[in-house]
C-alpha atoms as a PDB file:
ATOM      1  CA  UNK A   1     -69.661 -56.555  89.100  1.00  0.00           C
ATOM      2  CA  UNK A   2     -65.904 -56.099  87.990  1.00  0.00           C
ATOM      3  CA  UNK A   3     -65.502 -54.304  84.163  1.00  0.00           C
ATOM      4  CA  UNK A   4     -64.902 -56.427  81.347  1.00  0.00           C
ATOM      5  CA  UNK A   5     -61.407 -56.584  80.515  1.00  0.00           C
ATOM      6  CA  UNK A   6     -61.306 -54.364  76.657  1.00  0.00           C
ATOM      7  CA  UNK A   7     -59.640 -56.970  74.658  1.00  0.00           C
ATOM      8  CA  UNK A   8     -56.419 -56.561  73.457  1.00  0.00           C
ATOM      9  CA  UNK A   9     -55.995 -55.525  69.438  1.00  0.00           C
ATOM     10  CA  UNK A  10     -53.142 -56.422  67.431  1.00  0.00           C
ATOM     11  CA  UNK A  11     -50.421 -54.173  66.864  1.00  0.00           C
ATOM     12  CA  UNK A  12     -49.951 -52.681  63.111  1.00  0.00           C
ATOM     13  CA  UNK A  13     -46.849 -54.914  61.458  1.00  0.00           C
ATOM     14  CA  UNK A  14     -44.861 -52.679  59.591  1.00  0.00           C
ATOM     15  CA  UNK A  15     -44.625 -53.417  55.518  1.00  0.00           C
ATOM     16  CA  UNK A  16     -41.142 -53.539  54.914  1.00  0.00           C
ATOM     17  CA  UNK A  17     -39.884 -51.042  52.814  1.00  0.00           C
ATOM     18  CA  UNK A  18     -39.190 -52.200  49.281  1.00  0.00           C
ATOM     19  CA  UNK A  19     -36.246 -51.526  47.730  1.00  0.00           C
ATOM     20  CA  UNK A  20     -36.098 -50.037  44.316  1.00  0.00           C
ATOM     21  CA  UNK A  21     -33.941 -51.898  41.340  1.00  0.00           C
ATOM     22  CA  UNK A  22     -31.889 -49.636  39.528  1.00  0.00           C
ATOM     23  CA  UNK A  23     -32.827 -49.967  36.124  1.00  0.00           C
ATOM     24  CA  UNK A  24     -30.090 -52.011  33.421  1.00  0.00           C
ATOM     25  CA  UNK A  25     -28.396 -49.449  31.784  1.00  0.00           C
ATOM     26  CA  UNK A  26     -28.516 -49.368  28.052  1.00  0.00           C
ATOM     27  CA  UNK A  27     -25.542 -50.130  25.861  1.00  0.00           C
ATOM     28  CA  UNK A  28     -25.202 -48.109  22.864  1.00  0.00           C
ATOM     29  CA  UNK A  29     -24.302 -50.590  19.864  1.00  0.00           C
ATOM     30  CA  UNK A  30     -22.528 -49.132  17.023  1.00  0.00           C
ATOM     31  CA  UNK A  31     -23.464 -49.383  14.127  1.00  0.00           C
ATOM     32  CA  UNK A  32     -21.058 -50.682  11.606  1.00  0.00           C
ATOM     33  CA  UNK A  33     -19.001 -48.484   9.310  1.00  0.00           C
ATOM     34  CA  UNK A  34     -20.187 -48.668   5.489  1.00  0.00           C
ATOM     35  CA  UNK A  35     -17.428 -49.931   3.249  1.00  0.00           C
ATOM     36  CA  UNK A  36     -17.371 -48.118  -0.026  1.00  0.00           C
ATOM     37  CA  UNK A  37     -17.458 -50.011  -3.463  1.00  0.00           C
ATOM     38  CA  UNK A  38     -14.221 -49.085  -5.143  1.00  0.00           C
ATOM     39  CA  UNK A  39     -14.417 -46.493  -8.103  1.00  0.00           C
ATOM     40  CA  UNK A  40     -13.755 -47.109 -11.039  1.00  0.00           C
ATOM     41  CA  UNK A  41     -11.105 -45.710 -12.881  1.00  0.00           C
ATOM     42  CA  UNK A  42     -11.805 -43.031 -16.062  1.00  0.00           C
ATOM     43  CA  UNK A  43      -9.685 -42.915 -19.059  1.00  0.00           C
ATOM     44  CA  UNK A  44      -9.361 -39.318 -20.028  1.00  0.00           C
ATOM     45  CA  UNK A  45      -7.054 -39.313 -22.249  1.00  0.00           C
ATOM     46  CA  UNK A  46      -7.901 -40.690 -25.803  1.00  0.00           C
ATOM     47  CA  UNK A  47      -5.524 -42.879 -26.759  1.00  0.00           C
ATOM     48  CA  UNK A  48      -4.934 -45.444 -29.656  1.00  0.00           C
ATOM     49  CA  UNK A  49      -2.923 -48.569 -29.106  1.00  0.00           C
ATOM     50  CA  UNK A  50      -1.683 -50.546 -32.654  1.00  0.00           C
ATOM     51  CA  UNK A  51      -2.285 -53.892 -32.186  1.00  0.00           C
ATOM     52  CA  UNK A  52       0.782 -54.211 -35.267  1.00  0.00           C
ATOM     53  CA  UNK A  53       3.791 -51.888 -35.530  1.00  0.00           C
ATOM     54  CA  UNK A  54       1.470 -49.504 -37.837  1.00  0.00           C
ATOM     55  CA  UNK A  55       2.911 -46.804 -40.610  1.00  0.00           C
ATOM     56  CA  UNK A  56       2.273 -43.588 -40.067  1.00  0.00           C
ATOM     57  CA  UNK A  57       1.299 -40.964 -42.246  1.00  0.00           C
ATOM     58  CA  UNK A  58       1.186 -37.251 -43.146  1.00  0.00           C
ATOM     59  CA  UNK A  59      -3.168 -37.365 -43.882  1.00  0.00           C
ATOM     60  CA  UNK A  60      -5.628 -40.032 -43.382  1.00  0.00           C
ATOM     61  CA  UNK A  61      -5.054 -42.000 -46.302  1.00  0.00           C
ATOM     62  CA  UNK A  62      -2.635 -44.300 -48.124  1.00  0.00           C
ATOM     63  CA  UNK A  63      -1.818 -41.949 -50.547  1.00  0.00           C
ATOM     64  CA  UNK A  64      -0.346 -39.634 -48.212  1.00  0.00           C
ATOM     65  CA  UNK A  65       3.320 -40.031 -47.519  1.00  0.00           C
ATOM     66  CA  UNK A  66       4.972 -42.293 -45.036  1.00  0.00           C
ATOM     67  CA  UNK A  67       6.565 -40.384 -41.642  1.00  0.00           C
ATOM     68  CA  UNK A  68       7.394 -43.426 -38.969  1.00  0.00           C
ATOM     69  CA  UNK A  69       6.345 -46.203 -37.652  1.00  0.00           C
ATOM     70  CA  UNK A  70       4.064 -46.587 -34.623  1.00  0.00           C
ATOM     71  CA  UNK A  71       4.982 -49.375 -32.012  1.00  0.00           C
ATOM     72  CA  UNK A  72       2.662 -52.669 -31.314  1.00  0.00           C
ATOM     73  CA  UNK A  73       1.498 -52.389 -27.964  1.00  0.00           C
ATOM     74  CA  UNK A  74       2.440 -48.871 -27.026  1.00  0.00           C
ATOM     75  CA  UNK A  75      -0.340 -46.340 -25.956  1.00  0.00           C
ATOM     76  CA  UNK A  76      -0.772 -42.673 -28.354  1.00  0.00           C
ATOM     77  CA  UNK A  77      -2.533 -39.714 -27.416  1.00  0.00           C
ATOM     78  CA  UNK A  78      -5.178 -38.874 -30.137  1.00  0.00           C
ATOM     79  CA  UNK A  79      -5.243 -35.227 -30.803  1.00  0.00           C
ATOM     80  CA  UNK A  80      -7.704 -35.613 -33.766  1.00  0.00           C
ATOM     81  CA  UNK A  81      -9.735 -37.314 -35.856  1.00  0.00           C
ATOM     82  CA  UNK A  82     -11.258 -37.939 -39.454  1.00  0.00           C
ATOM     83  CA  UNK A  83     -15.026 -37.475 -40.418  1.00  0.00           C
ATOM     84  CA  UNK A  84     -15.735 -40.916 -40.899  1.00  0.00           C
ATOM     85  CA  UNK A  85     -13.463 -41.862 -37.579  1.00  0.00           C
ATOM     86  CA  UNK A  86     -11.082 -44.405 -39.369  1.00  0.00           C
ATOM     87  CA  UNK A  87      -7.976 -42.276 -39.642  1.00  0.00           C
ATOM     88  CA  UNK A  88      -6.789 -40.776 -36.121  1.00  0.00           C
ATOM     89  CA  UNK A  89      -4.417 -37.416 -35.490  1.00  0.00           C
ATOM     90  CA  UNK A  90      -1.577 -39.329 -33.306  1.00  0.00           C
ATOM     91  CA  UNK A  91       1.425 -37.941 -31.042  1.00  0.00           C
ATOM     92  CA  UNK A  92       3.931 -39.839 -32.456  1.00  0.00           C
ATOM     93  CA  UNK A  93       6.750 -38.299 -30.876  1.00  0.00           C
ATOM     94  CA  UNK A  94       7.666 -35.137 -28.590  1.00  0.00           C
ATOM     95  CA  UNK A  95       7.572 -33.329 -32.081  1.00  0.00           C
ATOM     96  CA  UNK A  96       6.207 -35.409 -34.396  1.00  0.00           C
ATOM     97  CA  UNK A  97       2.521 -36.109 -35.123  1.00  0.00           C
ATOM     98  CA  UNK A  98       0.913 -38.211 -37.959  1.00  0.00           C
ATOM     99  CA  UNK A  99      -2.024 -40.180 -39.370  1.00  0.00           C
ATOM    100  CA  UNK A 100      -2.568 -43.739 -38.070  1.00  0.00           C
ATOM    101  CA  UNK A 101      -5.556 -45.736 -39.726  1.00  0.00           C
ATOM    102  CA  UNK A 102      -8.025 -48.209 -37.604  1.00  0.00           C
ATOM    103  CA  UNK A 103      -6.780 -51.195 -38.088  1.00  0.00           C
ATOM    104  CA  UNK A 104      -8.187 -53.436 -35.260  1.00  0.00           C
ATOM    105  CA  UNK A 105      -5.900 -51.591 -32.347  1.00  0.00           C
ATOM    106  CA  UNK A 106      -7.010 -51.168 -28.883  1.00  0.00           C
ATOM    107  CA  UNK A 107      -8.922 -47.327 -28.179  1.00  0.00           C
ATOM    108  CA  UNK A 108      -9.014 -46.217 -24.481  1.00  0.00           C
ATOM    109  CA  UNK A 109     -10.530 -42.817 -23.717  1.00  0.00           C
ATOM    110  CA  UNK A 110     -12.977 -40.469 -25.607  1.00  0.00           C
ATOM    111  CA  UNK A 111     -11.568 -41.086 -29.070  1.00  0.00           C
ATOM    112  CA  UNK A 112     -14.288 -40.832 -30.779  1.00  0.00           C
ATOM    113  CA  UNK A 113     -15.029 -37.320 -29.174  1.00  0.00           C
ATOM    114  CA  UNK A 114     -11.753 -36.319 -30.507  1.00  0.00           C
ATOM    115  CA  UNK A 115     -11.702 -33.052 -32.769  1.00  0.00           C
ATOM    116  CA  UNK A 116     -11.922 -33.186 -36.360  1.00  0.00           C
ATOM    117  CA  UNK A 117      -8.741 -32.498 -38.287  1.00  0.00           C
ATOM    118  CA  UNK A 118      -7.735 -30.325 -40.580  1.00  0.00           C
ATOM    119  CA  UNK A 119      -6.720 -32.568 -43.869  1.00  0.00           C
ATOM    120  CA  UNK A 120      -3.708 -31.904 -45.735  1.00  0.00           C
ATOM    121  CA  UNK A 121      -5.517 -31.707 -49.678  1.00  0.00           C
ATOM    122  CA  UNK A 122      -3.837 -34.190 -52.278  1.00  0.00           C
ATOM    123  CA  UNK A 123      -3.663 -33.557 -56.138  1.00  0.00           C
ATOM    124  CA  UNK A 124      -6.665 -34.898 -58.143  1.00  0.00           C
ATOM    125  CA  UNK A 125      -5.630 -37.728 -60.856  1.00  0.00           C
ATOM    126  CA  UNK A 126      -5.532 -35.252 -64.350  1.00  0.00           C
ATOM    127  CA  UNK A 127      -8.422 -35.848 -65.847  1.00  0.00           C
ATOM    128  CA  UNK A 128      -6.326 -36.509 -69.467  1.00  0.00           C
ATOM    129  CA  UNK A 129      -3.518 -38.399 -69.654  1.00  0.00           C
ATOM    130  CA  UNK A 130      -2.775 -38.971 -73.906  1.00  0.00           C
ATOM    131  CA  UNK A 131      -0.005 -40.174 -76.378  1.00  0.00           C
ATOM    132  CA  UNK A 132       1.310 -39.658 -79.386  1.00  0.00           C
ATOM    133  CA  UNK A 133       4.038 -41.815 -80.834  1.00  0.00           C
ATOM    134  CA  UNK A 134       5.739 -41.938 -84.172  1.00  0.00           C
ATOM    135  CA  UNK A 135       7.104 -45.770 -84.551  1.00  0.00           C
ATOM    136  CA  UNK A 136      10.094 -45.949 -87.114  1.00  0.00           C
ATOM    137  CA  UNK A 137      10.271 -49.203 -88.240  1.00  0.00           C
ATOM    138  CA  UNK A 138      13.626 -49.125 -90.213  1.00  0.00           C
ATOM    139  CA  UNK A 139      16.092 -47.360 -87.958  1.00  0.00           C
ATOM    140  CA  UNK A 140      14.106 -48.861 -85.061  1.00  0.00           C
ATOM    141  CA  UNK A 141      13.242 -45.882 -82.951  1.00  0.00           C
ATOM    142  CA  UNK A 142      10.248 -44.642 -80.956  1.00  0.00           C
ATOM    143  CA  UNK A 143       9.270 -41.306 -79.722  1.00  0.00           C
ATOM    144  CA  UNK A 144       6.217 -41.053 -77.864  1.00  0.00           C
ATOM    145  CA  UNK A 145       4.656 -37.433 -76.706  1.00  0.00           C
ATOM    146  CA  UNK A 146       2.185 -37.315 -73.784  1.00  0.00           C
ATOM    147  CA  UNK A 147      -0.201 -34.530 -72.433  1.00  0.00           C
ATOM    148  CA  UNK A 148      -2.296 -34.121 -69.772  1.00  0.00           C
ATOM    149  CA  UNK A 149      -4.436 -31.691 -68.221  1.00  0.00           C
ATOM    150  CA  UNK A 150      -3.274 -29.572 -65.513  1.00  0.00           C
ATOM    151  CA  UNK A 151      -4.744 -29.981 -61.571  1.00  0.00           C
ATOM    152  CA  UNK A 152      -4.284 -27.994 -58.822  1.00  0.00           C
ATOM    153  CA  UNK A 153      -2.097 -28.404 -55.807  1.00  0.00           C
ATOM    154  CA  UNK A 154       0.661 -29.943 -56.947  1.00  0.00           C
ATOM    155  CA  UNK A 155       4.465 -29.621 -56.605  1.00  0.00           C
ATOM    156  CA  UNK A 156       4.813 -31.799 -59.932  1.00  0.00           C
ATOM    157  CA  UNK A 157       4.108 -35.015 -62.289  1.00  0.00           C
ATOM    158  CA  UNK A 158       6.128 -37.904 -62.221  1.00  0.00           C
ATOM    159  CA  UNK A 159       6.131 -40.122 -65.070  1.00  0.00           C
ATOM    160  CA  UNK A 160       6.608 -43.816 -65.252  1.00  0.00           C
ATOM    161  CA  UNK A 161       7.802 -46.810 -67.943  1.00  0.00           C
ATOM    162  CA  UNK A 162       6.639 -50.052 -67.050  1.00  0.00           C
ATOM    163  CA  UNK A 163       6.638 -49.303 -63.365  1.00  0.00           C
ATOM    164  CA  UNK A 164      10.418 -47.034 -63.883  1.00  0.00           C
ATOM    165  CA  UNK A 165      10.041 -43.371 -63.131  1.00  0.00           C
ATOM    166  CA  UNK A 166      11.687 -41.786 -65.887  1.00  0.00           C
ATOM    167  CA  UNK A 167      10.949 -38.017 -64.953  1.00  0.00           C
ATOM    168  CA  UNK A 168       9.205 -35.405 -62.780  1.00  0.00           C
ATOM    169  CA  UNK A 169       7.981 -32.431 -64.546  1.00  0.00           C
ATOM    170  CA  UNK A 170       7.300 -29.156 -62.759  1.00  0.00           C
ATOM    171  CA  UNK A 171       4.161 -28.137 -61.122  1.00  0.00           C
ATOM    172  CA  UNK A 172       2.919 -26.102 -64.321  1.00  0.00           C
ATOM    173  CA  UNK A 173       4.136 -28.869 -66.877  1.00  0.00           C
ATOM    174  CA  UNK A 174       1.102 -30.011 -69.248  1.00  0.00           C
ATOM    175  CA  UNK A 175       3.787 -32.643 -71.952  1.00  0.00           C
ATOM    176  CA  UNK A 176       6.360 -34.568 -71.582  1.00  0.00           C
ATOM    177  CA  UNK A 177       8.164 -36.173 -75.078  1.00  0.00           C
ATOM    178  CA  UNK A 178      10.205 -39.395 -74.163  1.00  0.00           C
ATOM    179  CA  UNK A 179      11.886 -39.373 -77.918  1.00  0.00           C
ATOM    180  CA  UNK A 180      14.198 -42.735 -77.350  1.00  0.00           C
ATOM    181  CA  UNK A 181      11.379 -44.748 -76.091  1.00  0.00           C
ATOM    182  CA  UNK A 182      12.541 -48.749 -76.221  1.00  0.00           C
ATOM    183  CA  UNK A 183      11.189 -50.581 -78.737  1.00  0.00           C
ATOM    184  CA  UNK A 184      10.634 -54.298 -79.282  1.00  0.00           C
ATOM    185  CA  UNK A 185       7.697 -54.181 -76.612  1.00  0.00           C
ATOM    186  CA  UNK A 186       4.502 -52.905 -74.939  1.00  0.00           C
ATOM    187  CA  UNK A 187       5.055 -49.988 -73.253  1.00  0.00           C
ATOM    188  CA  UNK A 188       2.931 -48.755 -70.173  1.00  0.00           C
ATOM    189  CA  UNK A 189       3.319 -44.906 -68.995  1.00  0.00           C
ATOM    190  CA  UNK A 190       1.891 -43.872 -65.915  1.00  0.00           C
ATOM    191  CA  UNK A 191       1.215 -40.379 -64.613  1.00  0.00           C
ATOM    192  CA  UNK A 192       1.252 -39.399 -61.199  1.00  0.00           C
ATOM    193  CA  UNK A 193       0.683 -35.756 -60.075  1.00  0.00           C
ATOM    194  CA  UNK A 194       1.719 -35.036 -56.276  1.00  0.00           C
ATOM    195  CA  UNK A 195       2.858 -32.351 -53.543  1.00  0.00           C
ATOM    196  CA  UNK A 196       4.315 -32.065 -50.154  1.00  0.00           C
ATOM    197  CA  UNK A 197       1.525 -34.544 -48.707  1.00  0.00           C
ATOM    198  CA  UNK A 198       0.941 -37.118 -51.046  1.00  0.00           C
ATOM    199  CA  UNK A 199       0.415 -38.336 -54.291  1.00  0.00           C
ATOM    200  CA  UNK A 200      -3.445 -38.800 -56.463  1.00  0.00           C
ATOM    201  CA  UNK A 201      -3.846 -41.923 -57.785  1.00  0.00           C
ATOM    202  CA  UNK A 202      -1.723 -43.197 -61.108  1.00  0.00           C
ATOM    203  CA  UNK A 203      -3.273 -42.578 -64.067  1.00  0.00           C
ATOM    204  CA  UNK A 204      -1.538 -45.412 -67.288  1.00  0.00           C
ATOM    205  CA  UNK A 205      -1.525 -45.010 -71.263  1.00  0.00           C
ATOM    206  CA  UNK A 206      -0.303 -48.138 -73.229  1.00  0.00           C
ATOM    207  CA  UNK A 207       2.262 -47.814 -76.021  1.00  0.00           C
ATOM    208  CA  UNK A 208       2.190 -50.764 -78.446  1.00  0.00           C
ATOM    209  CA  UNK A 209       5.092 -52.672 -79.462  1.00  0.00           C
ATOM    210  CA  UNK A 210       7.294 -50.845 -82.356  1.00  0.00           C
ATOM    211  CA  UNK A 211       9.614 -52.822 -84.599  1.00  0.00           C
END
Protein backbone atom coordinates (compact mmCIF):
# COMPACT_ATOMS: atom_id res chain seq x y z
CA UNK A 1 0.00 0.00 0.00
CA UNK A 2 1.88 3.21 -1.31
CA UNK A 3 2.49 6.13 1.71
CA UNK A 4 0.22 8.90 1.88
CA UNK A 5 1.54 11.81 0.22
CA UNK A 6 2.35 14.51 3.67
CA UNK A 7 0.43 17.41 2.46
CA UNK A 8 1.99 20.34 1.49
CA UNK A 9 1.92 23.52 4.20
CA UNK A 10 1.99 26.98 3.22
CA UNK A 11 5.01 28.90 3.17
CA UNK A 12 5.42 31.85 5.94
CA UNK A 13 4.60 35.37 3.88
CA UNK A 14 6.89 37.79 5.03
CA UNK A 15 5.25 41.10 6.92
CA UNK A 16 6.65 43.82 5.16
CA UNK A 17 8.74 45.91 7.02
CA UNK A 18 7.13 49.16 8.09
CA UNK A 19 8.67 52.15 7.64
CA UNK A 20 9.02 54.64 10.39
CA UNK A 21 7.68 58.50 9.88
CA UNK A 22 10.03 60.92 10.98
CA UNK A 23 8.35 62.91 13.38
CA UNK A 24 7.22 66.96 12.26
CA UNK A 25 9.70 68.98 13.63
CA UNK A 26 8.66 71.70 15.97
CA UNK A 27 8.85 75.37 15.10
CA UNK A 28 9.85 77.60 17.78
CA UNK A 29 7.38 80.74 17.69
CA UNK A 30 8.65 83.85 19.13
CA UNK A 31 7.18 85.46 21.27
CA UNK A 32 6.55 89.07 20.64
CA UNK A 33 8.72 91.86 21.99
CA UNK A 34 6.93 93.99 24.87
CA UNK A 35 6.58 97.62 23.88
CA UNK A 36 7.19 99.90 26.79
CA UNK A 37 4.62 102.66 27.86
CA UNK A 38 6.47 105.90 27.45
CA UNK A 39 7.70 107.69 30.74
CA UNK A 40 6.68 110.40 31.76
CA UNK A 41 8.60 113.34 32.05
CA UNK A 42 9.60 114.95 35.82
CA UNK A 43 9.88 118.57 36.41
CA UNK A 44 12.75 119.07 38.76
CA UNK A 45 13.24 122.23 38.72
CA UNK A 46 10.69 124.53 40.59
CA UNK A 47 9.75 127.05 38.56
CA UNK A 48 7.09 129.92 38.54
CA UNK A 49 5.62 131.19 35.33
CA UNK A 50 3.58 134.90 35.63
CA UNK A 51 0.65 134.57 33.89
CA UNK A 52 0.99 138.91 33.74
CA UNK A 53 4.30 140.77 33.38
CA UNK A 54 4.51 140.72 37.42
CA UNK A 55 6.67 143.41 39.69
CA UNK A 56 9.19 142.20 41.50
CA UNK A 57 10.28 142.89 44.80
CA UNK A 58 13.06 143.04 47.42
CA UNK A 59 10.66 140.79 50.37
CA UNK A 60 7.40 139.15 50.08
CA UNK A 61 5.22 141.96 50.40
CA UNK A 62 3.97 145.17 48.81
CA UNK A 63 5.64 147.24 51.05
CA UNK A 64 8.92 146.15 50.05
CA UNK A 65 10.55 148.05 47.25
CA UNK A 66 10.17 147.53 43.57
CA UNK A 67 13.47 145.77 41.64
CA UNK A 68 12.09 144.67 37.91
CA UNK A 69 9.65 143.33 36.23
CA UNK A 70 9.09 139.62 35.56
CA UNK A 71 7.94 138.59 31.95
CA UNK A 72 4.29 136.96 31.11
CA UNK A 73 4.90 133.65 29.96
CA UNK A 74 8.54 133.13 30.76
CA UNK A 75 9.60 130.22 33.14
CA UNK A 76 11.76 131.30 36.82
CA UNK A 77 13.64 129.10 38.91
CA UNK A 78 12.29 129.33 42.55
CA UNK A 79 15.10 129.35 44.97
CA UNK A 80 12.77 130.03 47.98
CA UNK A 81 9.79 130.50 49.50
CA UNK A 82 7.53 132.30 52.20
CA UNK A 83 5.83 130.53 55.25
CA UNK A 84 2.50 130.85 54.09
CA UNK A 85 3.74 129.93 50.25
CA UNK A 86 2.27 133.13 48.53
CA UNK A 87 5.46 135.09 48.01
CA UNK A 88 8.26 133.02 46.03
CA UNK A 89 12.37 133.68 46.08
CA UNK A 90 12.76 134.10 42.06
CA UNK A 91 16.00 134.17 39.70
CA UNK A 92 15.23 137.09 38.02
CA UNK A 93 18.31 137.54 36.26
CA UNK A 94 22.02 136.03 36.07
CA UNK A 95 22.50 138.37 39.19
CA UNK A 96 19.46 139.48 40.25
CA UNK A 97 16.90 137.73 42.48
CA UNK A 98 13.59 139.08 43.97
CA UNK A 99 10.14 138.48 45.48
CA UNK A 100 7.29 137.58 43.09
CA UNK A 101 3.73 137.13 44.75
CA UNK A 102 1.08 134.24 43.60
CA UNK A 103 -0.94 135.77 41.53
CA UNK A 104 -2.68 133.00 39.46
CA UNK A 105 0.77 132.07 37.37
CA UNK A 106 1.56 128.69 36.20
CA UNK A 107 4.02 126.46 39.00
CA UNK A 108 5.94 123.48 37.45
CA UNK A 109 8.24 121.51 39.74
CA UNK A 110 8.48 121.07 43.59
CA UNK A 111 7.68 124.66 44.49
CA UNK A 112 6.10 124.16 47.25
CA UNK A 113 9.11 122.04 48.64
CA UNK A 114 11.14 125.04 48.05
CA UNK A 115 13.25 126.38 51.14
CA UNK A 116 12.02 128.96 53.34
CA UNK A 117 13.59 132.39 52.98
CA UNK A 118 15.23 134.50 54.93
CA UNK A 119 12.94 137.90 55.07
CA UNK A 120 14.41 141.18 54.77
CA UNK A 121 12.60 142.95 58.29
CA UNK A 122 10.62 146.30 57.50
CA UNK A 123 10.14 149.24 60.04
CA UNK A 124 7.02 148.97 62.27
CA UNK A 125 4.41 152.02 61.74
CA UNK A 126 5.53 154.41 65.11
CA UNK A 127 3.23 153.74 67.39
CA UNK A 128 2.67 157.90 67.94
CA UNK A 129 2.40 160.09 65.37
CA UNK A 130 1.09 163.84 67.15
CA UNK A 131 0.74 167.64 66.33
CA UNK A 132 0.95 170.69 67.63
CA UNK A 133 0.07 173.81 65.70
CA UNK A 134 -0.15 177.44 66.62
CA UNK A 135 -2.78 179.07 63.95
CA UNK A 136 -2.20 182.96 63.62
CA UNK A 137 -5.14 184.31 62.41
CA UNK A 138 -4.01 187.96 61.65
CA UNK A 139 -0.72 187.64 59.81
CA UNK A 140 -2.11 184.36 58.44
CA UNK A 141 0.54 181.85 59.31
CA UNK A 142 0.68 178.26 60.57
CA UNK A 143 3.33 176.30 62.23
CA UNK A 144 2.59 172.89 63.06
CA UNK A 145 5.17 170.57 65.26
CA UNK A 146 4.89 166.76 65.05
CA UNK A 147 6.43 163.86 67.17
CA UNK A 148 6.51 160.45 67.04
CA UNK A 149 7.93 157.60 68.71
CA UNK A 150 11.01 156.06 67.56
CA UNK A 151 11.07 152.19 65.86
CA UNK A 152 13.71 150.18 65.03
CA UNK A 153 15.27 149.38 61.72
CA UNK A 154 15.00 152.21 59.93
CA UNK A 155 17.20 154.37 57.65
CA UNK A 156 14.62 157.36 58.24
CA UNK A 157 10.95 159.07 58.32
CA UNK A 158 9.55 160.68 55.51
CA UNK A 159 6.91 163.09 56.00
CA UNK A 160 4.02 163.99 53.81
CA UNK A 161 1.35 167.15 53.08
CA UNK A 162 -1.65 166.12 51.47
CA UNK A 163 0.01 163.25 49.69
CA UNK A 164 3.57 165.81 49.00
CA UNK A 165 6.64 164.56 50.77
CA UNK A 166 7.97 167.51 52.30
CA UNK A 167 11.01 165.87 54.23
CA UNK A 168 12.95 162.79 55.38
CA UNK A 169 14.33 162.96 58.78
CA UNK A 170 17.22 160.78 59.90
CA UNK A 171 17.02 157.39 61.33
CA UNK A 172 17.21 158.75 65.08
CA UNK A 173 14.78 161.80 64.38
CA UNK A 174 11.71 161.76 66.96
CA UNK A 175 10.06 165.85 65.55
CA UNK A 176 9.80 167.47 62.76
CA UNK A 177 8.36 171.46 62.91
CA UNK A 178 6.92 172.49 59.40
CA UNK A 179 6.70 176.40 60.66
CA UNK A 180 5.18 177.87 57.12
CA UNK A 181 2.50 175.35 56.95
CA UNK A 182 -0.29 176.68 54.16
CA UNK A 183 -3.17 177.92 55.46
CA UNK A 184 -6.68 178.42 54.09
CA UNK A 185 -7.25 174.50 54.30
CA UNK A 186 -7.26 171.02 55.88
CA UNK A 187 -4.10 169.75 56.14
CA UNK A 188 -3.23 165.91 56.23
CA UNK A 189 0.48 164.81 57.39
CA UNK A 190 1.51 161.44 56.97
CA UNK A 191 4.45 159.60 58.49
CA UNK A 192 6.24 156.93 56.97
CA UNK A 193 9.31 155.28 58.62
CA UNK A 194 11.47 153.00 56.13
CA UNK A 195 15.02 151.36 55.29
CA UNK A 196 16.91 149.71 52.57
CA UNK A 197 13.91 147.12 52.01
CA UNK A 198 10.84 148.82 52.34
CA UNK A 199 8.66 151.06 53.93
CA UNK A 200 5.81 150.26 57.25
CA UNK A 201 2.65 151.37 56.57
CA UNK A 202 1.68 155.40 56.61
CA UNK A 203 0.62 156.55 59.62
CA UNK A 204 -1.80 160.44 58.97
CA UNK A 205 -2.58 163.39 61.55
CA UNK A 206 -5.14 166.04 60.30
CA UNK A 207 -4.41 169.76 60.62
CA UNK A 208 -7.58 171.90 60.50
CA UNK A 209 -8.05 174.77 58.36
CA UNK A 210 -6.28 178.16 59.77
CA UNK A 211 -7.44 181.58 58.66
Amino acid sequence: QAAAASPILPTASQSPAVTATPAPTATATVAPTATLAPTATIQQTAQVIPSVNAVCRKGPGTDYYEITYLTQGTPYNVLGRNSLNTWWLVQASANVTCWEGDSGGTQLGPVNQAPVALVPILPVTPATFVETYTCNTILRTLDVVFNWSAVANVTGYRIYRNGTQITDAGPTATSFSDPNAPTGTNLVYGLEAHNDYGVAPLITVSVPTCG
